[in-house]
Protein backbone atom coordinates (compact mmCIF):
# COMPACT_ATOMS: atom_id res chain seq x y z
CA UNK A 1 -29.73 -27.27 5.70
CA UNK A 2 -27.69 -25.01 8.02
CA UNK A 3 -23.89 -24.07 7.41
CA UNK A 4 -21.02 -25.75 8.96
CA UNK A 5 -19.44 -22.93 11.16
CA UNK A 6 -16.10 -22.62 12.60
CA UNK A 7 -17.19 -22.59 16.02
CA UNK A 8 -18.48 -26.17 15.18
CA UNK A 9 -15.16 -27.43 13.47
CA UNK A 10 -13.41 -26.07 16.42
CA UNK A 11 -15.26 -28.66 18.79
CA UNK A 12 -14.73 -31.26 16.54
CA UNK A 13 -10.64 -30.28 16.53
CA UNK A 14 -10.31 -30.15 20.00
CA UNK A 15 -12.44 -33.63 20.76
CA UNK A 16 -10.46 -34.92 18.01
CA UNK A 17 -7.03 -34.00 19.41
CA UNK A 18 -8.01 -34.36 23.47
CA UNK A 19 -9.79 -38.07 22.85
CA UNK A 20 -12.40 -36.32 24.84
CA UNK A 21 -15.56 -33.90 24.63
CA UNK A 22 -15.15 -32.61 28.72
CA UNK A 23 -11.41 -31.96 27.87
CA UNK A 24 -12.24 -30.28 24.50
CA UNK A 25 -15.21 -28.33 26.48
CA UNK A 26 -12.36 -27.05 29.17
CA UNK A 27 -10.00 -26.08 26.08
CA UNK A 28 -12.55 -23.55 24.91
CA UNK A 29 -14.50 -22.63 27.97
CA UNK A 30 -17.29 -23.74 27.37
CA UNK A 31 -20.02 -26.10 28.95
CA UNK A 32 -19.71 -29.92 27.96
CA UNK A 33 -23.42 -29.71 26.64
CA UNK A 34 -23.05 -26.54 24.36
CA UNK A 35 -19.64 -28.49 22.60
CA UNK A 36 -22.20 -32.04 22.21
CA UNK A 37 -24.76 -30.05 20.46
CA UNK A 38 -21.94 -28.48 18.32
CA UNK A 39 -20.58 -32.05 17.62
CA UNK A 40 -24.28 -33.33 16.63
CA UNK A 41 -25.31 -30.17 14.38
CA UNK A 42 -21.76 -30.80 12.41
CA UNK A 43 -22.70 -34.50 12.32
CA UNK A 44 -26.48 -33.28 10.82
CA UNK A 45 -24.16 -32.00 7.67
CA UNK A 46 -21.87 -34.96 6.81
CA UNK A 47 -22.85 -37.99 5.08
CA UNK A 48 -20.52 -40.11 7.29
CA UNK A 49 -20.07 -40.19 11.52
CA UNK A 50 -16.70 -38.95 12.03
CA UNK A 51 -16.67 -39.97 16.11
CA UNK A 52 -17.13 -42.71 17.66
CA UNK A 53 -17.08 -43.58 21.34
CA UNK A 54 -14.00 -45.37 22.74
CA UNK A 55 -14.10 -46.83 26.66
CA UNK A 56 -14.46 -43.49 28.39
CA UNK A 57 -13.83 -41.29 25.31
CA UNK A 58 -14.41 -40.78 21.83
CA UNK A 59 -12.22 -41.34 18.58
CA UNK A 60 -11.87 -40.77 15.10
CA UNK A 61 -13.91 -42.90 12.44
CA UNK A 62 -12.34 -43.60 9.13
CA UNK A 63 -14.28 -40.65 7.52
CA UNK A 64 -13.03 -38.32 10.89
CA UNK A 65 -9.14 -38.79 9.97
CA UNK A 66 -10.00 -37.32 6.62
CA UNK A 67 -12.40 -34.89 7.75
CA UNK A 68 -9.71 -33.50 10.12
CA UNK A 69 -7.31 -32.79 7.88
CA UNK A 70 -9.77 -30.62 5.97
CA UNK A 71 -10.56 -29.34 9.17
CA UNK A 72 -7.03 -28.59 10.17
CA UNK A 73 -6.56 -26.56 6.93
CA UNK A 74 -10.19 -24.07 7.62
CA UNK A 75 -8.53 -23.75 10.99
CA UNK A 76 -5.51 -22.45 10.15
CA UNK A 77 -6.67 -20.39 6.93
CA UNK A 78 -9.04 -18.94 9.27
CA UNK A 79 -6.55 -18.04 12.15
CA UNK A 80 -4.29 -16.30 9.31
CA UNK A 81 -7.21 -14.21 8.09
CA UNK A 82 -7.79 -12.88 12.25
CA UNK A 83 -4.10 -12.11 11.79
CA UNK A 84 -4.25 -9.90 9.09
CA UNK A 85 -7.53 -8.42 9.39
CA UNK A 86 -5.99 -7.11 12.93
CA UNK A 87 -3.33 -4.42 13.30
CA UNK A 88 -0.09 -5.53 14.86
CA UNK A 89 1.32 -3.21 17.10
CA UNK A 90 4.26 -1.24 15.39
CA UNK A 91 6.72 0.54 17.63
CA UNK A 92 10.50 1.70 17.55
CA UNK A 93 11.82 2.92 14.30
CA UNK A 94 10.73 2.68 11.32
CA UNK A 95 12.64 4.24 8.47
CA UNK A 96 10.23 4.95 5.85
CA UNK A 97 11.27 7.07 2.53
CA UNK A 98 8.72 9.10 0.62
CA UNK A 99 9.14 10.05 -3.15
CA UNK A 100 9.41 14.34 -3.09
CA UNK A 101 6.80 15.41 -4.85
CA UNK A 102 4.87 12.64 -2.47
CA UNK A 103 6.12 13.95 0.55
CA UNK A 104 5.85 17.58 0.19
CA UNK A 105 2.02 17.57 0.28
CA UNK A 106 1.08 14.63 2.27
CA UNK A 107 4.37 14.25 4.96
CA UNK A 108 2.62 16.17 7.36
CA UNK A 109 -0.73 14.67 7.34
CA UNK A 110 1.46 10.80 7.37
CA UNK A 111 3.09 12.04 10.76
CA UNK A 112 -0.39 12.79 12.46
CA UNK A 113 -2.03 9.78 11.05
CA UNK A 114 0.61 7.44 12.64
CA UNK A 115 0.74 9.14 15.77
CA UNK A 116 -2.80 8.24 16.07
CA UNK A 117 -2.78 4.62 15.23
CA UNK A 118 0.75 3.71 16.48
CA UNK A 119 2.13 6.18 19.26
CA UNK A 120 4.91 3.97 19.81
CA UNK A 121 6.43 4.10 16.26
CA UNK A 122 9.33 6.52 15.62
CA UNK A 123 9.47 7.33 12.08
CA UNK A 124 12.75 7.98 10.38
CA UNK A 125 11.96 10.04 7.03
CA UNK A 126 14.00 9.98 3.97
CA UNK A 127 12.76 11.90 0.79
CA UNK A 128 14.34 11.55 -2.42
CA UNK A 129 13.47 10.61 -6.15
CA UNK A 130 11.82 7.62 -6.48
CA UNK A 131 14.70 5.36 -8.45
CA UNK A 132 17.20 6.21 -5.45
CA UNK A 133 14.56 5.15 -2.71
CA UNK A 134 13.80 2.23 -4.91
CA UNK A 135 17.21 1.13 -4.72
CA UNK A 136 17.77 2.00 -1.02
CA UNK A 137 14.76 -0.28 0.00
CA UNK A 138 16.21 -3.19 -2.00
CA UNK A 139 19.55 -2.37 -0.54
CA UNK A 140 17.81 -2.70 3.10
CA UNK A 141 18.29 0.40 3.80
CA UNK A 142 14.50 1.53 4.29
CA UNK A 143 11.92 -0.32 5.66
CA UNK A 144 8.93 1.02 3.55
CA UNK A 145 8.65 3.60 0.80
CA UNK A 146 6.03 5.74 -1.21
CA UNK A 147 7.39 5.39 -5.18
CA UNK A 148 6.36 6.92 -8.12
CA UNK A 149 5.93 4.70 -11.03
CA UNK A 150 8.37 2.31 -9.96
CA UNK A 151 10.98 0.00 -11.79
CA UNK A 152 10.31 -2.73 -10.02
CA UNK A 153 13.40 -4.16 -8.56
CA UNK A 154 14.13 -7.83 -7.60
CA UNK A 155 13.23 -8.85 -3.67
CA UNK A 156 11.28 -5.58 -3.72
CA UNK A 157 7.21 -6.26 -3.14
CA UNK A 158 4.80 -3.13 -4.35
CA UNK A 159 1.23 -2.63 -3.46
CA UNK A 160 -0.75 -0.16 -5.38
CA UNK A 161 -1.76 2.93 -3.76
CA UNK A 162 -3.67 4.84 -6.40
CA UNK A 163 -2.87 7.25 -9.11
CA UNK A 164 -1.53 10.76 -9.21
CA UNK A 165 -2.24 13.52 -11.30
CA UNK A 166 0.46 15.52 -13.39
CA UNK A 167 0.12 18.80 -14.87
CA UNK A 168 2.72 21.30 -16.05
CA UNK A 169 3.94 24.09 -13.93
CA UNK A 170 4.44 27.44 -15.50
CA UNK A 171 5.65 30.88 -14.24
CA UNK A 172 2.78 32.84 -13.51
CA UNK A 173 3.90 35.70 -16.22
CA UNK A 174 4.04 33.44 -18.90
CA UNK A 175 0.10 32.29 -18.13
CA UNK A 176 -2.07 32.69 -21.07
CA UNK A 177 1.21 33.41 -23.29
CA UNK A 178 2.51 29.56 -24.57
CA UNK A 179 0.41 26.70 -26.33
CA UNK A 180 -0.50 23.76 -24.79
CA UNK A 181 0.92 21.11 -27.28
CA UNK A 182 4.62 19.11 -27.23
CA UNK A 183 5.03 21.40 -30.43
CA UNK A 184 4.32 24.57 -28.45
CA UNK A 185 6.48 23.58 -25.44
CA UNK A 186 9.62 22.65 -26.78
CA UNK A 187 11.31 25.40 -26.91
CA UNK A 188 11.30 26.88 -23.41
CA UNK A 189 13.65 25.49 -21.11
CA UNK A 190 12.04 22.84 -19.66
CA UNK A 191 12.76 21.71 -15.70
CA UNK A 192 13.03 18.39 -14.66
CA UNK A 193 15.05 15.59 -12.54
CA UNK A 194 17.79 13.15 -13.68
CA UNK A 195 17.41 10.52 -16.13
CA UNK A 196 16.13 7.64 -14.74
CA UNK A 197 13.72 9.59 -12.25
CA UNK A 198 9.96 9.21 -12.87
CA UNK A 199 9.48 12.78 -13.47
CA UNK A 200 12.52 12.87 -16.14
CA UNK A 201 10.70 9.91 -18.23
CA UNK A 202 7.19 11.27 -17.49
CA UNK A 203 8.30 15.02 -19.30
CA UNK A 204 10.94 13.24 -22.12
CA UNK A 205 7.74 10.34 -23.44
CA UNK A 206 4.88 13.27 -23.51
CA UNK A 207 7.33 15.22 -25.71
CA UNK A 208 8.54 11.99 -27.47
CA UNK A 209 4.41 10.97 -27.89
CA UNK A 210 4.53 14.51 -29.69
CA UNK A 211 7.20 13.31 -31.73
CA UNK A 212 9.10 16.46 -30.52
CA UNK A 213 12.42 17.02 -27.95
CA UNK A 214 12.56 19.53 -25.69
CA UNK A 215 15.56 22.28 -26.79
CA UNK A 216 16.74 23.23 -23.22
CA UNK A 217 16.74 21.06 -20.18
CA UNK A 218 17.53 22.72 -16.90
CA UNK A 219 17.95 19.00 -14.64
CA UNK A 220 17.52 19.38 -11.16
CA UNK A 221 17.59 16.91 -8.55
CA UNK A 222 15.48 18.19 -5.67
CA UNK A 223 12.16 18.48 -7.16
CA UNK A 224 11.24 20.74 -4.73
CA UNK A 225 14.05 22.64 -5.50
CA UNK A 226 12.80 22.28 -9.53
CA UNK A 227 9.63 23.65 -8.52
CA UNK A 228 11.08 27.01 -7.22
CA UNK A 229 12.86 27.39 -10.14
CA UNK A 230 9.41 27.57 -12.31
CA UNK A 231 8.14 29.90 -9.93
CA UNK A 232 11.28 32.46 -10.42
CA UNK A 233 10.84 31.91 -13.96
CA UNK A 234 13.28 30.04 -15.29
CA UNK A 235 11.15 27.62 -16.96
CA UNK A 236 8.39 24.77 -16.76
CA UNK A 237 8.03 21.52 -15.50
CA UNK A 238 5.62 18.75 -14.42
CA UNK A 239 4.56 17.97 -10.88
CA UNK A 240 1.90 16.04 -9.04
CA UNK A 241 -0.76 18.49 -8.61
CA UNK A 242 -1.31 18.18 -5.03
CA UNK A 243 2.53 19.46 -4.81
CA UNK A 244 1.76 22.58 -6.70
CA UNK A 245 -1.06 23.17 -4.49
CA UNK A 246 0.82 23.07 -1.57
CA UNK A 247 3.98 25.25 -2.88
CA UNK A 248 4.02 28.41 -0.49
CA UNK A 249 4.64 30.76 -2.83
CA UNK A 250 1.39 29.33 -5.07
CA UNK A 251 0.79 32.77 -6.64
CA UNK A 252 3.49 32.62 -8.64
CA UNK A 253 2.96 29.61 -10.64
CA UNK A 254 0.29 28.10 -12.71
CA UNK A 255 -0.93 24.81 -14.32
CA UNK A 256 -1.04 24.54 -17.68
CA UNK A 257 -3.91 22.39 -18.95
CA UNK A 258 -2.29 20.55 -22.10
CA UNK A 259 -2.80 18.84 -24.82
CA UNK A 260 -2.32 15.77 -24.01
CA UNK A 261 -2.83 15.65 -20.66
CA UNK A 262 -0.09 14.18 -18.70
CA UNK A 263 -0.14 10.78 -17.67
CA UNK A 264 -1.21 10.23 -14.03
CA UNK A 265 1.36 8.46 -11.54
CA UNK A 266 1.40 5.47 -9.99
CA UNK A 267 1.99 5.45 -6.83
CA UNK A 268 3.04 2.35 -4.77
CA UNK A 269 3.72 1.51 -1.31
CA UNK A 270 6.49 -1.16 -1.27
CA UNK A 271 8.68 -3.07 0.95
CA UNK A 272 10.89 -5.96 1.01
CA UNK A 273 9.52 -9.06 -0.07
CA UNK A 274 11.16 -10.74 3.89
CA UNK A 275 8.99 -7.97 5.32
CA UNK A 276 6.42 -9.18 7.80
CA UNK A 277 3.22 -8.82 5.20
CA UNK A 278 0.36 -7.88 8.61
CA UNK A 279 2.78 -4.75 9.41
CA UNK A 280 3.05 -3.74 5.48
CA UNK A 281 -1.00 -3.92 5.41
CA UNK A 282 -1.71 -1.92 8.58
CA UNK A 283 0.79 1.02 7.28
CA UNK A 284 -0.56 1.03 4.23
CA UNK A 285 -4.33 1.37 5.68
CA UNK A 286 -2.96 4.73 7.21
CA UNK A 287 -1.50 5.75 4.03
CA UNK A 288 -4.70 5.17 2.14
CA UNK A 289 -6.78 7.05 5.05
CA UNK A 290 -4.74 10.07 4.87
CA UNK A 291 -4.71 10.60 1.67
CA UNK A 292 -8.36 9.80 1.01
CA UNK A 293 -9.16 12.52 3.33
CA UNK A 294 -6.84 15.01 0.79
CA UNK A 295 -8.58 13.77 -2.08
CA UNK A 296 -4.86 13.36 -3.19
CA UNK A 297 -5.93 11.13 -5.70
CA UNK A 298 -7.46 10.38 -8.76
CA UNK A 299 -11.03 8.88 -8.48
């Protein structure tokens, strides 16, 4: 038994709708004896005729109203899935914001990837902790942002990106000279961002899993800015690990592999829930190639 296909519902919608298998022929270019033999091999796989000839036309039978309306529904399902399988063409501005530690390693590879796919955009960058982009793109502010382990604010629709590794930063003199446990670290000063900030509750629960509390905090709230403050020496901190690698000045800081490790990051591309859904899903495919092609993520 063959398969109905859509190209075979599609002649039956179109006779259906014109009262007329030359007319639906015409409607989708096609020769009136290529939409008949359509019409009879969907006929082949239904118990029921659903046309029936009418003076110079055809019409529905009893079982054709129903079948239509199943018909109707494949149809439009169908024309939804084109859609969205097919990127929209994105132009003017676009205000996108990018968590820091996000944007410091992969910002430059996210321009050139869409320039590529859509010269006509003009992105308008805004890097920050995640909790204040979070709040911006609920306030309408942005149009699209990369967060880190997210809140997850009302009206604001997140689409998981993949996961990002954490390690802890040290200055490159102190290498080989502190432990590796929450016990160990506690008492240097430890670098991070405000409360409320992913990297401020990433560092505060791997001390609290430790059952231990850091003795100095030195809050930042660049964490780019944190960064060069481990490599001067001030302290330590934890950073995505494709940020360290990218720090200029590379040779004067280290990773520190602890114990336990860090917990990865999860990173999500969000937007508005009012957002047009096709444009969200061709960004993110750009997202996803560029930083596949970093290995920026875990596997």
């Amino acid at each position: 038994m063959n398969r109905i296909s859509i190209p075979q519902l599609e002649a039956f919608f179109w006779t259906a709708e014109l009262g007329s298998v030359q007319k639906a022929a015409d409607q989708l270019n096609l020769a009136q004896p290529t939409l008949s033999l359509r019409l009879r091999q969907l006929e082949g796989e239904l118990a029921s005729p659903i046309l029936e000839r009418h003076g110079r036309g055809v019409r529905l039978t009893r079982a054709g109203h129903t079948f239509l309306g199943h018909v109707k529904a494949v149809l439009d399902a169908y024309r939804e899935l084109q859609k969205s399988s097919q990127a929209p063409e994105i132009a003017g501005v676009l205000r996108i914001g990018l968590a820091e530690g996000f944007a410091v390693a992969c910002l430059p590879h996210l321009i050139a990837g869409l320039e590529t796919d859509f010269p006509l955009l003009r992105p308008e960058w805004t890097v920050g902790t995640s909790a204040g982009l979070e709040q911006t793109l609920a306030d309408g502010s942005l149009d699209l942002a990369a967060l880190v382990d997210p809140i997850g604010l009302r009206d604001v629709r997140l689409s998981a990106l993949g996961l990002q590794p954490n390690v802890w930063a040290i200055p490159a003199a102190m290498y080989g000279k502190t432990g590796e446990t929450p016990h160990d670290l506690a008492h240097l000063t430890i670098i991070t961002t405000p409360p409320t900030t992913a990297m401020y509750r990433l560092t505060i629960g791997w001390f609290g899993d430790g059952q231990q509390q850091p003795g100095s905090l030195c809050v930042c709230s660049s964490l780019n800015a944190a960064l060069q403050l481990v490599g001067s020496g001030i302290g330590i901190g934890a950073f995505p690990a494709k940020m360290i690698e990218a720090y200029p000045l590379a040779d004067t800081i280290k990773t520190l592999v602890s114990r336990p490790p860090l917990e990865d990051g999860r990173v999500f591309i969000a937007d508005r829930a009012t957002s047009d859904p096709a444009r969200t899903t061709a960004l993110i495919r750009v997202f996803e190639r560029v930083t596949r092609s970093m290995e920026y993520f875990t596997t």
